[in-house]
Protein backbone atom coordinates (compact mmCIF):
# COMPACT_ATOMS: atom_id res chain seq x y z
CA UNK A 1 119.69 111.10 120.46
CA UNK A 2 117.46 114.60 120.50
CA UNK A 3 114.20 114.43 120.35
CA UNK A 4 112.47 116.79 118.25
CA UNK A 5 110.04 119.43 120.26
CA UNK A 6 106.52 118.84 119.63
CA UNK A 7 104.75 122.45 118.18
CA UNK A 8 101.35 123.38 118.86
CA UNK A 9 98.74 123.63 115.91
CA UNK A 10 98.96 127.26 114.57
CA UNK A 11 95.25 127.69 113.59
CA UNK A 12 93.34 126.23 116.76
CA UNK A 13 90.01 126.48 117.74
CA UNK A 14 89.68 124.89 120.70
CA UNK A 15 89.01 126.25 123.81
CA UNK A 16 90.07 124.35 126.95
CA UNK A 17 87.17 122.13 128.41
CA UNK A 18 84.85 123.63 131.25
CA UNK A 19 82.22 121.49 133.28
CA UNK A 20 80.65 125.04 134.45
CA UNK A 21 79.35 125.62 130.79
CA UNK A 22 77.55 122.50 130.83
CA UNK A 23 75.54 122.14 134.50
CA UNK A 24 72.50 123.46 133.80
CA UNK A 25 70.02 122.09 136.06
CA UNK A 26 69.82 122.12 139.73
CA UNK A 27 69.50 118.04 138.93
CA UNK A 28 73.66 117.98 136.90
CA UNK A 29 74.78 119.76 139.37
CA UNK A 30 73.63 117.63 142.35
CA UNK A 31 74.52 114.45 140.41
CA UNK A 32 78.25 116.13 139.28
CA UNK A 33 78.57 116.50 143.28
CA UNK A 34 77.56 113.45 143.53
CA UNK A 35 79.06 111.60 141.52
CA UNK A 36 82.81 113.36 143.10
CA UNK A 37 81.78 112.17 146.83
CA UNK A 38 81.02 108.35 145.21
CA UNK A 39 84.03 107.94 142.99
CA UNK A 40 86.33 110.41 145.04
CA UNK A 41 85.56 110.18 148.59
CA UNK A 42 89.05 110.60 149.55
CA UNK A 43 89.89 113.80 147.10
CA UNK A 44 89.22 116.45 149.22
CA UNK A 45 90.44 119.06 146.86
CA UNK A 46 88.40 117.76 143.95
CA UNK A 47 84.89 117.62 145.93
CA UNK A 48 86.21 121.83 147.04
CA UNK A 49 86.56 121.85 142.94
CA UNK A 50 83.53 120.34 141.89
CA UNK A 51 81.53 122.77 144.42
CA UNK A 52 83.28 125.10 142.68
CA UNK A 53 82.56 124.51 139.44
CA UNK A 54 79.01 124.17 140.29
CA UNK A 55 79.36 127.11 141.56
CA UNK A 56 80.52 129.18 138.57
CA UNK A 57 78.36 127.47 136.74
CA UNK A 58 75.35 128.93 139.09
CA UNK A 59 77.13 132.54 139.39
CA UNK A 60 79.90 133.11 141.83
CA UNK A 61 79.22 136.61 142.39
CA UNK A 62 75.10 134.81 143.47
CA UNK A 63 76.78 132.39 145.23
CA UNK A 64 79.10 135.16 147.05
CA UNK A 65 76.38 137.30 148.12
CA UNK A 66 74.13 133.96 149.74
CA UNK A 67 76.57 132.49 151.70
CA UNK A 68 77.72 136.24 153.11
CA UNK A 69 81.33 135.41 151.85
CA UNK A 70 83.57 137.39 149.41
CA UNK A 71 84.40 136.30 145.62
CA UNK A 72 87.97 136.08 146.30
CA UNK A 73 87.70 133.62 149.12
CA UNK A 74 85.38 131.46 147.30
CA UNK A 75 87.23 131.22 144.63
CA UNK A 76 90.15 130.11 146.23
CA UNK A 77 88.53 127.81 148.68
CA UNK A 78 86.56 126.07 145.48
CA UNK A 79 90.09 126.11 143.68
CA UNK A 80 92.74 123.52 142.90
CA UNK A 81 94.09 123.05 145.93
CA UNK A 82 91.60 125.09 147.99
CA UNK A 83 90.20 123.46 151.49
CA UNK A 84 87.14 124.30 152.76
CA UNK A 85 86.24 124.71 156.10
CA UNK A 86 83.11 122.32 156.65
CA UNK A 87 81.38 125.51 157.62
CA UNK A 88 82.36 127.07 153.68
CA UNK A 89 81.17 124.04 152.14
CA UNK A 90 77.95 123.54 154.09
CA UNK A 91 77.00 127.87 153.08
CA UNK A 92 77.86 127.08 149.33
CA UNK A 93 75.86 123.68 149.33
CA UNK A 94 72.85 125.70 150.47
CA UNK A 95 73.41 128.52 148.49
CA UNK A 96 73.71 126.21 145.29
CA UNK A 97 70.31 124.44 146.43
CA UNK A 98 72.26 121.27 147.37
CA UNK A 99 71.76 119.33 150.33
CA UNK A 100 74.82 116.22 151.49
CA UNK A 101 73.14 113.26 152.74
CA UNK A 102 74.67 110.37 154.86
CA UNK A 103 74.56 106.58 154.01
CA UNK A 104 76.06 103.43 155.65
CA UNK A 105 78.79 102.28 154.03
């Protein structure tokens, strides 16, 4: 049995969803972090994605020039994929006016 191929709408306006566009507020973009390191703990890649979608949403070039490091490198440490050294992801937390805290378990 073939199955027939599914074809994209011709005529669409839709533009692929970005959480940068909508983290205004030094407040969304702590809870967004947040919210990865309570429902995610264990997603390492996704918290480095989250940062960097926060920071995009701030400016990367901003955040770039703050934590000393290059575009390039923060981009692909805040990527799909990307991991952080501890050291990255403490610069870019200040830089984006975030601070992690600790809790007990």
């Amino acid at each position: 049995m073939r199955v027939a191929a599914r074809k994209k709408p011709r005529n669409s306006n839709s533009s692929p969803y970005d959480v940068a566009e909508h983290l205004r507020s030094p407040e969304e973009m702590a809870a967004y972090l947040d919210a990865w390191l309570v429902e995610a703990s264990d997603d390492v890649s996704g918290i480095a994605r989250a940062l960097g979608d926060i920071a995009r949403a701030k400016g990367m070039s901003q955040v770039a020039k703050e934590t000393g490091l290059s575009r390039e490198s923060l981009y692909r440490a805040l990527s799909e994929g990307g991991n952080p050294s501890f050291a990255t992801v403490l610069k870019v937390a200040r830089a984006l006016g975030l601070r992690l805290h600790a809790q007990a378990a």
